[in-house]
PDB file of N, CA and C in Angstrom:
ATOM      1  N   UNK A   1     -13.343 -33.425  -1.699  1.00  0.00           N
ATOM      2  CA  UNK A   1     -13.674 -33.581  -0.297  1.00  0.00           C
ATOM      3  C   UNK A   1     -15.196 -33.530  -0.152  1.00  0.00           C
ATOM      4  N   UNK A   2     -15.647 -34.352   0.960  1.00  0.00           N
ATOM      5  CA  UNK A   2     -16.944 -34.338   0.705  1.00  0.00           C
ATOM      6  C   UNK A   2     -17.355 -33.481   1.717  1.00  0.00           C
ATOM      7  N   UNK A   3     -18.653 -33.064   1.220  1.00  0.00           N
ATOM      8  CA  UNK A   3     -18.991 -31.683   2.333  1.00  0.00           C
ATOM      9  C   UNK A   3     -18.113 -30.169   2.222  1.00  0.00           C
ATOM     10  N   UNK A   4     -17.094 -30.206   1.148  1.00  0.00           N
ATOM     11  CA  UNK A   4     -16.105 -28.801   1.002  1.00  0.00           C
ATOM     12  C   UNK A   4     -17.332 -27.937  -0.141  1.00  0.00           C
ATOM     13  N   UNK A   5     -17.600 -26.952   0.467  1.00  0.00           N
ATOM     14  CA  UNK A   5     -17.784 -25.125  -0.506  1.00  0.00           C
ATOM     15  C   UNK A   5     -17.134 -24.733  -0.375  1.00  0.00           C
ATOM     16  N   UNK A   6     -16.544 -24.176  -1.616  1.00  0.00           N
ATOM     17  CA  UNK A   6     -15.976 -22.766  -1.290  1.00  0.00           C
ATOM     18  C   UNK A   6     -16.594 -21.686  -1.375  1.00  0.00           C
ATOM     19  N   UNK A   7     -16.228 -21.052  -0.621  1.00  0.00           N
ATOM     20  CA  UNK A   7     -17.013 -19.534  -0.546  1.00  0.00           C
ATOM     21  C   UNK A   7     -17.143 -18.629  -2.041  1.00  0.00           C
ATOM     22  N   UNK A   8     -18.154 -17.950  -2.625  1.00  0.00           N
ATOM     23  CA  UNK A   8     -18.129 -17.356  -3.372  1.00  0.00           C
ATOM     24  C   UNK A   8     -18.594 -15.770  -3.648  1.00  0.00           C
ATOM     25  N   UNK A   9     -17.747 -14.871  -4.236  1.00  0.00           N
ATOM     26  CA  UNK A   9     -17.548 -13.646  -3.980  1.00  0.00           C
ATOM     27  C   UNK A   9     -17.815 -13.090  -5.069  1.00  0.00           C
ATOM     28  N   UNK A  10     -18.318 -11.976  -4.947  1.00  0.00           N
ATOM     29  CA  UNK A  10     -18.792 -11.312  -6.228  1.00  0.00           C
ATOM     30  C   UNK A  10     -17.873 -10.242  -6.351  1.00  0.00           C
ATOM     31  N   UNK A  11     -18.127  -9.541  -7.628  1.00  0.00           N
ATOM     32  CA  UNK A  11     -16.673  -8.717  -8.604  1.00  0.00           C
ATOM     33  C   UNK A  11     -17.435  -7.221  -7.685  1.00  0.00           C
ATOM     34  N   UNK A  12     -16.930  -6.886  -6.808  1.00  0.00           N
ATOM     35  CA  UNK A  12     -17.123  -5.170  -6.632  1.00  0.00           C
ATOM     36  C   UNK A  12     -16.961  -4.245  -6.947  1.00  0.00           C
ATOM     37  N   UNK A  13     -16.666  -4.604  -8.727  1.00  0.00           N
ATOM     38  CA  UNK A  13     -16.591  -3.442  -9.455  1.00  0.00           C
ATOM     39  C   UNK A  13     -18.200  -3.833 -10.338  1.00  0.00           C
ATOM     40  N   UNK A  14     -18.446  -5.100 -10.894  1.00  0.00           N
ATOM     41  CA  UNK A  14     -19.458  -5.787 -11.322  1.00  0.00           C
ATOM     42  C   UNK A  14     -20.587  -4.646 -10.106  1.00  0.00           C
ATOM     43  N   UNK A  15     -20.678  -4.809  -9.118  1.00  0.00           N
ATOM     44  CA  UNK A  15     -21.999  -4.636  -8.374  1.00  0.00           C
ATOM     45  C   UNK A  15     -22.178  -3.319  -8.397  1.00  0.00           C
ATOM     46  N   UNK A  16     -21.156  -1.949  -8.586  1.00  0.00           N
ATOM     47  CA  UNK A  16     -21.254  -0.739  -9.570  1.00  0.00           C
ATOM     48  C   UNK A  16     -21.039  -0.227 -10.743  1.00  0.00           C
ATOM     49  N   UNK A  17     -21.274  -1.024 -11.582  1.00  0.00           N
ATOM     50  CA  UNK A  17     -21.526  -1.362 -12.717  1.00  0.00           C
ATOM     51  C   UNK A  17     -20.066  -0.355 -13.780  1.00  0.00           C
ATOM     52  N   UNK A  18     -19.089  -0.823 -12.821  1.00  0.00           N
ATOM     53  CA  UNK A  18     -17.531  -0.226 -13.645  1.00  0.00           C
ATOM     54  C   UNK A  18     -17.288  -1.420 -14.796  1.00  0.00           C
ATOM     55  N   UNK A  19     -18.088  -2.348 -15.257  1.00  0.00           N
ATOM     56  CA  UNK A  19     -17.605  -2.719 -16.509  1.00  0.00           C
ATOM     57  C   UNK A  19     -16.416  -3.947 -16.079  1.00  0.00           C
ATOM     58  N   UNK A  20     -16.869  -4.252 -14.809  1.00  0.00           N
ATOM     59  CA  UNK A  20     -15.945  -5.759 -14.463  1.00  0.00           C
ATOM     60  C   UNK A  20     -16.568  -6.968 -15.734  1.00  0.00           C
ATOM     61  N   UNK A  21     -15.432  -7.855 -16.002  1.00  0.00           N
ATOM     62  CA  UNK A  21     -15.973  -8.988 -17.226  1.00  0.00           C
ATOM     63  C   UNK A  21     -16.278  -9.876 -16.091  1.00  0.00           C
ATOM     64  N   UNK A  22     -15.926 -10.417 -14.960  1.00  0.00           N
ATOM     65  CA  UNK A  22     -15.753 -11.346 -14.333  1.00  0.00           C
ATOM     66  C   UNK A  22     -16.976 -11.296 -13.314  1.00  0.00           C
ATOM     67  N   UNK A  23     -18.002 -12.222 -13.276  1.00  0.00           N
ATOM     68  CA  UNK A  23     -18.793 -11.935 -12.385  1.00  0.00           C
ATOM     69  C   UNK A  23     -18.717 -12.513 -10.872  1.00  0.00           C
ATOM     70  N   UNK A  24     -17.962 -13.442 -10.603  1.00  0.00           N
ATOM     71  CA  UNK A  24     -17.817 -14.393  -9.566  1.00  0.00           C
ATOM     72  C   UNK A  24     -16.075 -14.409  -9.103  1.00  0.00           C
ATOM     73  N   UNK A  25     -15.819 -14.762  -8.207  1.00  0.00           N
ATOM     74  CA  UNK A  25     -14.594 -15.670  -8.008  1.00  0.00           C
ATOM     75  C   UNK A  25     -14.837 -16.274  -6.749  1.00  0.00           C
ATOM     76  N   UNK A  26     -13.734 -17.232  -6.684  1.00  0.00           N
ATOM     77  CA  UNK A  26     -14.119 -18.702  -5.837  1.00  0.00           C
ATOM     78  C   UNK A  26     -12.969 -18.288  -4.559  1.00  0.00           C
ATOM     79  N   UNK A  27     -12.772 -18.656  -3.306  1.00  0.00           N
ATOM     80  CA  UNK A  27     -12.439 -18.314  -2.046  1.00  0.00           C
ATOM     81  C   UNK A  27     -10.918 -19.176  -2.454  1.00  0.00           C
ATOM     82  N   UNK A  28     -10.698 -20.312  -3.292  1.00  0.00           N
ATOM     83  CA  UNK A  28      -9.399 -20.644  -3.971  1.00  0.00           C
ATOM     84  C   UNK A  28      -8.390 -19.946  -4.617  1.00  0.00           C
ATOM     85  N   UNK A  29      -9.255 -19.141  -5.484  1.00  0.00           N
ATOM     86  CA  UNK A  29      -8.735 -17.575  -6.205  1.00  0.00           C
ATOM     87  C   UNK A  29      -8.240 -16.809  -5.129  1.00  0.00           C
ATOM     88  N   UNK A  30      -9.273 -16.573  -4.406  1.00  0.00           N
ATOM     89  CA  UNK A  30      -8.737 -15.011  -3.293  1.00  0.00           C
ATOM     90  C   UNK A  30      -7.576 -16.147  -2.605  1.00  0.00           C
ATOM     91  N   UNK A  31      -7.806 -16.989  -2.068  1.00  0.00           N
ATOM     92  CA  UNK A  31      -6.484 -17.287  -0.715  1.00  0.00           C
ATOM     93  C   UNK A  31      -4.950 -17.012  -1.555  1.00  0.00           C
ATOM     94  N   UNK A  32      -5.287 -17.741  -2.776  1.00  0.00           N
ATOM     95  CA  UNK A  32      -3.747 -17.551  -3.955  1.00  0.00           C
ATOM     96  C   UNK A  32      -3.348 -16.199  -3.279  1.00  0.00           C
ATOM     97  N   UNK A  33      -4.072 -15.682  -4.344  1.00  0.00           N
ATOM     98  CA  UNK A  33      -3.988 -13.903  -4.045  1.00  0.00           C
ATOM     99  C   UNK A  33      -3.846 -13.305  -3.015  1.00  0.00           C
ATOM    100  N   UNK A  34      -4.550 -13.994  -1.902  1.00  0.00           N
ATOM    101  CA  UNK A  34      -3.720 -13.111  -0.746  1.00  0.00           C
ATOM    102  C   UNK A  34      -2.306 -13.521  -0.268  1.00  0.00           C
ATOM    103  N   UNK A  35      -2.269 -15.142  -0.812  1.00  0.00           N
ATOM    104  CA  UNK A  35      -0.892 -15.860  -0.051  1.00  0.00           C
ATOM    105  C   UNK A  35       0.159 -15.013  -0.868  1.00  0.00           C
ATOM    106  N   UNK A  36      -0.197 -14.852  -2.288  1.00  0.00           N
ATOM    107  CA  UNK A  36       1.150 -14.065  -3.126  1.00  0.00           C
ATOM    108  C   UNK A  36       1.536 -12.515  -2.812  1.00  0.00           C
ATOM    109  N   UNK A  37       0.589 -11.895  -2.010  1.00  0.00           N
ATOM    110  CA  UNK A  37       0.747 -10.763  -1.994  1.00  0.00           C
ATOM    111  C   UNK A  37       1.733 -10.551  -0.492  1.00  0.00           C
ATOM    112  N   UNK A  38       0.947 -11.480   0.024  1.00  0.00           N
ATOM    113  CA  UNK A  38       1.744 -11.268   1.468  1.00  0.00           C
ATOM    114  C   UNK A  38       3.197 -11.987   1.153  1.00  0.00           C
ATOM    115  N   UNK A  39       3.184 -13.160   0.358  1.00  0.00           N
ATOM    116  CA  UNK A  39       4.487 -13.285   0.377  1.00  0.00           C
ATOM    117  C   UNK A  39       5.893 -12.058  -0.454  1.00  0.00           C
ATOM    118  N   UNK A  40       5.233 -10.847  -1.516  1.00  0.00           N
ATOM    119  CA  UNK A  40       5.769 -10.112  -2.299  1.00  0.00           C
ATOM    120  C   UNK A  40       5.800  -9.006  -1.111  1.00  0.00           C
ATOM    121  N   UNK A  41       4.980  -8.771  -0.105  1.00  0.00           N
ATOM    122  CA  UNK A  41       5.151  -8.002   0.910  1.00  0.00           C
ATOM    123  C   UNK A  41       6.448  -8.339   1.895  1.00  0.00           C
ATOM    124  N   UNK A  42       6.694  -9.954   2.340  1.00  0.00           N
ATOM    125  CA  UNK A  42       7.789  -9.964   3.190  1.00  0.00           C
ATOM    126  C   UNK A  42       9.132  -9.892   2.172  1.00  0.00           C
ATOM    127  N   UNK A  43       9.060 -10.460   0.516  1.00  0.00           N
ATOM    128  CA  UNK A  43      10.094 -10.224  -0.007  1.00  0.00           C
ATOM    129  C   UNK A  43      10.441  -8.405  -0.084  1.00  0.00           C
ATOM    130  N   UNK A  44       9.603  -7.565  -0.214  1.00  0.00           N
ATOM    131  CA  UNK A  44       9.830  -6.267  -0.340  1.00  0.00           C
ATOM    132  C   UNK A  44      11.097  -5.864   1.007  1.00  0.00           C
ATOM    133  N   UNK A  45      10.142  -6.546   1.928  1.00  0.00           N
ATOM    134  CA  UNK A  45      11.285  -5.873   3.323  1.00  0.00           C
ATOM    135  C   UNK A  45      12.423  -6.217   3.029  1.00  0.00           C
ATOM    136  N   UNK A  46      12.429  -7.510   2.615  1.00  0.00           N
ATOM    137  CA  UNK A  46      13.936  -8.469   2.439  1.00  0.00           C
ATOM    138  C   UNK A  46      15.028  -7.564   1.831  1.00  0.00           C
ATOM    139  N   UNK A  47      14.188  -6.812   0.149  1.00  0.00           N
ATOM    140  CA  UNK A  47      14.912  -6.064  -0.792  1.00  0.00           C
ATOM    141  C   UNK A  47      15.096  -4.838  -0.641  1.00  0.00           C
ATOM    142  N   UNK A  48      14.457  -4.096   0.454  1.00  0.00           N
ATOM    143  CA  UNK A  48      13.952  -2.455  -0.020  1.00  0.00           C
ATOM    144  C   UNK A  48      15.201  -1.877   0.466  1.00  0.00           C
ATOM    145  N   UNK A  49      15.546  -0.827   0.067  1.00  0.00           N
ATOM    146  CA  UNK A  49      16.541  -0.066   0.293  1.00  0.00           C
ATOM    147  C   UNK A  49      15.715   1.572   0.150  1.00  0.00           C
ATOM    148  N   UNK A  50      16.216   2.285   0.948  1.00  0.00           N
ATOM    149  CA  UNK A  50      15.516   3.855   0.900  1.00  0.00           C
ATOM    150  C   UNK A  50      15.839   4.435  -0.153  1.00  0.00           C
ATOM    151  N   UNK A  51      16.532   3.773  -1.369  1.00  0.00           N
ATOM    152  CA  UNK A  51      16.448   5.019  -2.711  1.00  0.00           C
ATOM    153  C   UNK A  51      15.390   4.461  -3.571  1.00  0.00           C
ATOM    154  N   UNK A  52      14.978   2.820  -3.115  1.00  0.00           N
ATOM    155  CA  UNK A  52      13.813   2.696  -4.111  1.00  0.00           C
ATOM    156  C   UNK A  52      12.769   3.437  -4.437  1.00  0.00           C
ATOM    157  N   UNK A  53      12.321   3.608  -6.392  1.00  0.00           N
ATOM    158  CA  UNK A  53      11.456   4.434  -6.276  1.00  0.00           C
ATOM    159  C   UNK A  53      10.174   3.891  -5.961  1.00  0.00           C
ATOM    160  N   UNK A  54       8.773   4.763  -6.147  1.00  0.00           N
ATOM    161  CA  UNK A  54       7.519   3.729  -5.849  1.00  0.00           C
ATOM    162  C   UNK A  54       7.243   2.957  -6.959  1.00  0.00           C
ATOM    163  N   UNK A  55       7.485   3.102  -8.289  1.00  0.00           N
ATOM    164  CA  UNK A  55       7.662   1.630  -9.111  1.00  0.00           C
ATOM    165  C   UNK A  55       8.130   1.062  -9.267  1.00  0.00           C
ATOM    166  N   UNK A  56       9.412   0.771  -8.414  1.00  0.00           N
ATOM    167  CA  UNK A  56      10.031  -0.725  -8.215  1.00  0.00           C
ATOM    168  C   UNK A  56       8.986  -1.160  -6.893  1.00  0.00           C
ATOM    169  N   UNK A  57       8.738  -0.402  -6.061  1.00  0.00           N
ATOM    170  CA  UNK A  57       7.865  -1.486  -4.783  1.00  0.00           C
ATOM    171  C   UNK A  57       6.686  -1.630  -5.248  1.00  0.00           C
ATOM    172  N   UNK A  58       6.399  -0.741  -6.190  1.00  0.00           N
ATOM    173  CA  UNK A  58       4.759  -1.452  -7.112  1.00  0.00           C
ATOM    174  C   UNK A  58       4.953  -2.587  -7.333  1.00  0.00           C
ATOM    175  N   UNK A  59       5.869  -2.577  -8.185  1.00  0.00           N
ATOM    176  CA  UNK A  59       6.311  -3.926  -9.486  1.00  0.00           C
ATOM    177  C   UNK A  59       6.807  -4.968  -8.400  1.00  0.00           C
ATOM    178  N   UNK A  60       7.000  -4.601  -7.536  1.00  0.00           N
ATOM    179  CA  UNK A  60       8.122  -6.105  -6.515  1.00  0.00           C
ATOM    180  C   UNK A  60       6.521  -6.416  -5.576  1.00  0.00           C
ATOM    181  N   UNK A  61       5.596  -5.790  -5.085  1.00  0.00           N
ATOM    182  CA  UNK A  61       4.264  -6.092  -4.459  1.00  0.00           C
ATOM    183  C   UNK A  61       3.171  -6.677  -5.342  1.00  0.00           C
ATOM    184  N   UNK A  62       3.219  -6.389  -7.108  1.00  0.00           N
ATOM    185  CA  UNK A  62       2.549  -7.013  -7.628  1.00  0.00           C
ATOM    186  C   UNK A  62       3.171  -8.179  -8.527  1.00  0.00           C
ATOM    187  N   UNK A  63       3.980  -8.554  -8.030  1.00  0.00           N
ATOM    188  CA  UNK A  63       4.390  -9.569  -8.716  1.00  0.00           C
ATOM    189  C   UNK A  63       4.106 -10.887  -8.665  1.00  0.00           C
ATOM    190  N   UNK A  64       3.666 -11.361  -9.994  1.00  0.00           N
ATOM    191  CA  UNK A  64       2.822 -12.666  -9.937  1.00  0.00           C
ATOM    192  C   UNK A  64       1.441 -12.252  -9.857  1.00  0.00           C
ATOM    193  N   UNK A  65       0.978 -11.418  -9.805  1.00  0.00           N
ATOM    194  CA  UNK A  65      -0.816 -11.110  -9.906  1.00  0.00           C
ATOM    195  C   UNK A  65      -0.777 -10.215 -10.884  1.00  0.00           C
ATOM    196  N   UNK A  66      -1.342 -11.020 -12.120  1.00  0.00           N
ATOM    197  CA  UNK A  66      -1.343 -10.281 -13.541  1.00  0.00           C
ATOM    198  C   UNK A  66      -2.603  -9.812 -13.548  1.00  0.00           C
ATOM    199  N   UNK A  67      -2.488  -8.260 -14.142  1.00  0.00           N
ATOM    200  CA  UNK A  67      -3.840  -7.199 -13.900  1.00  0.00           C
ATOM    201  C   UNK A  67      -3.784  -6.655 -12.842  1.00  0.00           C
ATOM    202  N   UNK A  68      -3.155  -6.694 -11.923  1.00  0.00           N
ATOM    203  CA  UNK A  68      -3.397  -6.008 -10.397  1.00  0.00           C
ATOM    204  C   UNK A  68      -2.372  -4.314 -10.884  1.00  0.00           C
ATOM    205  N   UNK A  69      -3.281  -3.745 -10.313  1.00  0.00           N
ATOM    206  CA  UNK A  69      -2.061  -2.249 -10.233  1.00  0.00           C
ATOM    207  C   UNK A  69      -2.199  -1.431  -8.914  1.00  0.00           C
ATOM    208  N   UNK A  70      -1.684  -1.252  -8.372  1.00  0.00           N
ATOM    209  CA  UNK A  70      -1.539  -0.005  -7.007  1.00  0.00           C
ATOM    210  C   UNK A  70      -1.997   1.031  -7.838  1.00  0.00           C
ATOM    211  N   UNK A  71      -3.621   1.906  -7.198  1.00  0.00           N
ATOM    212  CA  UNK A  71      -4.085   3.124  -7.505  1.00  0.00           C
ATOM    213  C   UNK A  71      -3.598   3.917  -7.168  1.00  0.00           C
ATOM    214  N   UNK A  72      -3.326   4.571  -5.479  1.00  0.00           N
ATOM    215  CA  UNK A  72      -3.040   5.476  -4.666  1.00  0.00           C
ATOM    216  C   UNK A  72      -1.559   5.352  -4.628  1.00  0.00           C
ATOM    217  N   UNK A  73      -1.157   6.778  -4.871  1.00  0.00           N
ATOM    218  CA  UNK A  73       0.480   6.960  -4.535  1.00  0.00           C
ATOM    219  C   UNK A  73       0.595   7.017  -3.017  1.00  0.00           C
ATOM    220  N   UNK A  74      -0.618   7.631  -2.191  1.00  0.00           N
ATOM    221  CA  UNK A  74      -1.007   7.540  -1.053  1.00  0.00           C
ATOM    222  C   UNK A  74       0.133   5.779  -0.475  1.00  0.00           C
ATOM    223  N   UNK A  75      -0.876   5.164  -0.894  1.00  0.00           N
ATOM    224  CA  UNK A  75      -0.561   3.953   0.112  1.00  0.00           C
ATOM    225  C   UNK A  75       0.915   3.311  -0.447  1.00  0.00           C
ATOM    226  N   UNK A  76       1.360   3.635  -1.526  1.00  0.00           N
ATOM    227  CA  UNK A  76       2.988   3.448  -1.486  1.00  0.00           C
ATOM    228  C   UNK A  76       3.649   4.037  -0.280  1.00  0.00           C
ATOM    229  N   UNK A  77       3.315   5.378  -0.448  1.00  0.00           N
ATOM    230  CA  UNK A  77       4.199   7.161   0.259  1.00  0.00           C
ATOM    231  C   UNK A  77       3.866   5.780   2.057  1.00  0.00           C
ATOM    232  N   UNK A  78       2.847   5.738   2.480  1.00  0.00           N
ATOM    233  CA  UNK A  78       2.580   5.218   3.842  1.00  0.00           C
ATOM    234  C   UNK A  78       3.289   3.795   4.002  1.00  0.00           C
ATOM    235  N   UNK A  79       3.233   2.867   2.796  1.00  0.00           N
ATOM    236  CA  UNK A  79       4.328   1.524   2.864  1.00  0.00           C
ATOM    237  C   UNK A  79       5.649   1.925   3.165  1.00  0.00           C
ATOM    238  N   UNK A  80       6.063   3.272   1.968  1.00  0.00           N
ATOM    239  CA  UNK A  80       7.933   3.216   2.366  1.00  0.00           C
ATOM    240  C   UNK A  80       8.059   4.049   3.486  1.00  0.00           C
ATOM    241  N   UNK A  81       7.000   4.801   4.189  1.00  0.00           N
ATOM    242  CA  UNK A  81       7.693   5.415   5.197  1.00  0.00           C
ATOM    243  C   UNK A  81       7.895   4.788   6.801  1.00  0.00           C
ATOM    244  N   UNK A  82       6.772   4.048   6.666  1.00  0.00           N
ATOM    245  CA  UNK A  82       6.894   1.878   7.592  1.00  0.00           C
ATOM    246  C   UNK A  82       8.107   1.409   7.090  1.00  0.00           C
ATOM    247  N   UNK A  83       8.488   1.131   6.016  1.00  0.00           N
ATOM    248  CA  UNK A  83       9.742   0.307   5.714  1.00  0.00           C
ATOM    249  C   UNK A  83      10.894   1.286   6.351  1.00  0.00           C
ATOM    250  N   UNK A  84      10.842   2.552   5.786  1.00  0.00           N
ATOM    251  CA  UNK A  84      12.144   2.983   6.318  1.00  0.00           C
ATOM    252  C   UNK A  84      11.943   3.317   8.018  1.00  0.00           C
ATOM    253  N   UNK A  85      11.003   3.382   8.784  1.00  0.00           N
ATOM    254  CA  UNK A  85      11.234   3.602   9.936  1.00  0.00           C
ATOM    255  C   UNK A  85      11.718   2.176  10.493  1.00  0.00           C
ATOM    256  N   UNK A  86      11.347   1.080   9.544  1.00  0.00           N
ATOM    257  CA  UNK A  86      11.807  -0.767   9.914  1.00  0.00           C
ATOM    258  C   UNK A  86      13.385  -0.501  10.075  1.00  0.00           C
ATOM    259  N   UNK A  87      13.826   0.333   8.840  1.00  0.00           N
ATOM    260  CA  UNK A  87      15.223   0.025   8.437  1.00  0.00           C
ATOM    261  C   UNK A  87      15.997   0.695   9.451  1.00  0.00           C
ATOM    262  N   UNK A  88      15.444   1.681  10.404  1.00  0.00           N
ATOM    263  CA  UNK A  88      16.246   2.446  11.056  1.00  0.00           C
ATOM    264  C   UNK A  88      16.864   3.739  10.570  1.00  0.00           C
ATOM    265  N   UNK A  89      16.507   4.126   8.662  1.00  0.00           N
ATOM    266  CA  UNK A  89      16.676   5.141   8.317  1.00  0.00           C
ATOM    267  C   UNK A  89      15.712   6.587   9.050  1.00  0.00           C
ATOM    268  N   UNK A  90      16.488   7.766   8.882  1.00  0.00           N
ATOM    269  CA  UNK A  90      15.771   8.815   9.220  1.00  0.00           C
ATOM    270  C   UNK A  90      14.823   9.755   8.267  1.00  0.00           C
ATOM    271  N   UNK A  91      13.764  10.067   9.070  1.00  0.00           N
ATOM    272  CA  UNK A  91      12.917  10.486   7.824  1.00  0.00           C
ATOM    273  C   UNK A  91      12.468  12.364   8.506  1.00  0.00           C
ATOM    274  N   UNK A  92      12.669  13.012   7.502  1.00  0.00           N
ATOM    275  CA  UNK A  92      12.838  14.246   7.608  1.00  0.00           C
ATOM    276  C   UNK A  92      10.917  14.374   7.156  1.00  0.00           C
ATOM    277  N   UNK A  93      10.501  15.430   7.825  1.00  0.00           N
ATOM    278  CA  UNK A  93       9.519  16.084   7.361  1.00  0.00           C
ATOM    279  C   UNK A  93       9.455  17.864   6.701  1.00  0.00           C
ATOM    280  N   UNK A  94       8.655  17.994   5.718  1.00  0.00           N
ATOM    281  CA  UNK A  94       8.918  18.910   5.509  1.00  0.00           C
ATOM    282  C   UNK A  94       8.006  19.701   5.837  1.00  0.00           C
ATOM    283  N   UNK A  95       8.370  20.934   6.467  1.00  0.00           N
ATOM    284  CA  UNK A  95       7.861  21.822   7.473  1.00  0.00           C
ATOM    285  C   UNK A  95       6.708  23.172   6.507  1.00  0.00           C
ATOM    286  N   UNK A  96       5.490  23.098   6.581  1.00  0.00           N
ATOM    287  CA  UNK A  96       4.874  24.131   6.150  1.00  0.00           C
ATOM    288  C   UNK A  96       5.234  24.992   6.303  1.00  0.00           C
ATOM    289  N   UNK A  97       4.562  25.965   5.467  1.00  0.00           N
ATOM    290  CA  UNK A  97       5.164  27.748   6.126  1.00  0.00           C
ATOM    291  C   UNK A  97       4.262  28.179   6.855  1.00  0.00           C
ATOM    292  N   UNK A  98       2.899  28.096   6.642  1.00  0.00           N
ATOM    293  CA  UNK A  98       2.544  28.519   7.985  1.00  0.00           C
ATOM    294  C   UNK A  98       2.701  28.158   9.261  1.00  0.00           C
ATOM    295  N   UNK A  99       3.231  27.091   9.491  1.00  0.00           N
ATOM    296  CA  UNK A  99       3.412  26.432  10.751  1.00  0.00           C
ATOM    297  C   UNK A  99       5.096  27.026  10.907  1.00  0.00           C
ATOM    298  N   UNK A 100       5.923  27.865  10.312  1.00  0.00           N
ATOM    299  CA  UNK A 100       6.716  28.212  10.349  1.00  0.00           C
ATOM    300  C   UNK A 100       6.761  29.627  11.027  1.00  0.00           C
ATOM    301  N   UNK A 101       5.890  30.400  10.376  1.00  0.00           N
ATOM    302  CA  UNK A 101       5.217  31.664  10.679  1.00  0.00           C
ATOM    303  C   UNK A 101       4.513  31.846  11.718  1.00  0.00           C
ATOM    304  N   UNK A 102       3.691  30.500  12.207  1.00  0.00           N
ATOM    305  CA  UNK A 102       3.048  30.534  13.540  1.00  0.00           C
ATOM    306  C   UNK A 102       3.767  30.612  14.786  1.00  0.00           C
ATOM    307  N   UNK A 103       5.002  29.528  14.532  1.00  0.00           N
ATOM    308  CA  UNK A 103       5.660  29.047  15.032  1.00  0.00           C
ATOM    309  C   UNK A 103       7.082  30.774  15.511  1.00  0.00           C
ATOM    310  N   UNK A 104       7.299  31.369  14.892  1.00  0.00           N
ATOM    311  CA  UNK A 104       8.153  32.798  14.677  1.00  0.00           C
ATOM    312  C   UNK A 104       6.892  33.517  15.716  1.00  0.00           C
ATOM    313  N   UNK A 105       5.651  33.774  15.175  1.00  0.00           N
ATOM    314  CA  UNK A 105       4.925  35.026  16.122  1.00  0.00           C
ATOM    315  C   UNK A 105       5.006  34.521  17.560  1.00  0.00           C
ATOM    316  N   UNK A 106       4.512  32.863  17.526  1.00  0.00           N
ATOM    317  CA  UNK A 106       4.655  32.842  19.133  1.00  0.00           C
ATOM    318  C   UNK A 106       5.985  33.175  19.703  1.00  0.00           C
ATOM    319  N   UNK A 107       7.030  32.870  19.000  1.00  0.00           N
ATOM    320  CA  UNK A 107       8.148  32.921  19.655  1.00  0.00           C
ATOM    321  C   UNK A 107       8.328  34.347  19.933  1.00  0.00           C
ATOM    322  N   UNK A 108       8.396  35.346  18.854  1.00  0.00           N
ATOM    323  CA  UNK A 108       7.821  36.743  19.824  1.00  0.00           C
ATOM    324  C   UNK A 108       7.414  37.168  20.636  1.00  0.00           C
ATOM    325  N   UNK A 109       6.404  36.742  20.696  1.00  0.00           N
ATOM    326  CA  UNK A 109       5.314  37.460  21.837  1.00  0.00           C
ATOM    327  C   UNK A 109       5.758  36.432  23.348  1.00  0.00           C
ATOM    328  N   UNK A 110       6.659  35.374  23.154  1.00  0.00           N
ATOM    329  CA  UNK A 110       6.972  34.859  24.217  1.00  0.00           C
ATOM    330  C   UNK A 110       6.379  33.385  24.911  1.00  0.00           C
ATOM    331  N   UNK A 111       5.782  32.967  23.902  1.00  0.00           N
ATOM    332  CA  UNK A 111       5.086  31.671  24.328  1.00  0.00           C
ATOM    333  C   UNK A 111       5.324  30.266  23.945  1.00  0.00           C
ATOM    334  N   UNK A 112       6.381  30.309  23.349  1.00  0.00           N
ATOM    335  CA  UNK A 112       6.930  28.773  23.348  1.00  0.00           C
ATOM    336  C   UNK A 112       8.178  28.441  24.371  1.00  0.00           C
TER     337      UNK A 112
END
C-alpha cells in the first residue's frame, strides 16, 4: 500500500536492560497478538467452569502465543473471580480474624 507505516515499538524489557534479544517489533506483530489473546479470552468464558485450576486458564489464555507466560497469580485470582461472578456461581470470602474479633467487641459493647 502506498503511503502504509507501521508503527514501531520497542522491547520494554530491551529499554531496562532485562536481556530482551529482540529489539523492535512492528504494529502487525502486536495487532496478531492482541487479536489472539482477546480471542483465547472470549474462548475461556465459552469453557470455564468454577473447578478450573489457574493453569488450565493460563494455558487456554496463552494459547497460540509461544513464549508468553502469566507472571501474577494476582491477575488469574481477579480473571476467575469476574468469570465466576459471569457464571452466576457464589463466591464465599474468607473472613479475617481480626475483623472477626472487631466485629465480637462491638457487638458487646452494643454497637452494631
Amino acid at each position: 500500500m502506498a503511503g502504509y507505516c507501521p508503527s514501531v515499538y520497542i522491547c520494554g524489557s530491551k529499554q531496562h536492560h532485562k536481556g530482551c534479544h529482540n529489539k523492535f517489533t512492528y504494529a502487525p506483530e502486536v495487532g496478531g497478538f492482541v487479536f489472539r489473546y482477546i480471542a483465547n479470552m472470549m474462548r475461556l468464558k465459552e469453557v470455564f467452569k468454577p473447578s478450573m485450576r489457574d493453569q488450565q486458564i493460563a494455558r487456554i489464555l496463552t494459547d497460540g502465543l509461544s513464549g508468553v507466560r502469566i507472571r501474577g497469580a494476582s491477575s488469574i485470582a481477579v480473571l476467575r473471580r469476574m468469570l465466576l461472578t459471569q457464571s452466576g456461581a457464589r463466591i464465599y470470602t474468607r473472613v479475617h480474624d481480626g475483623t472477626q474479633k472487631q466485629g465480637k467487641k462491638l457487638a458487646r459493647e452494643g454497637r452494631t
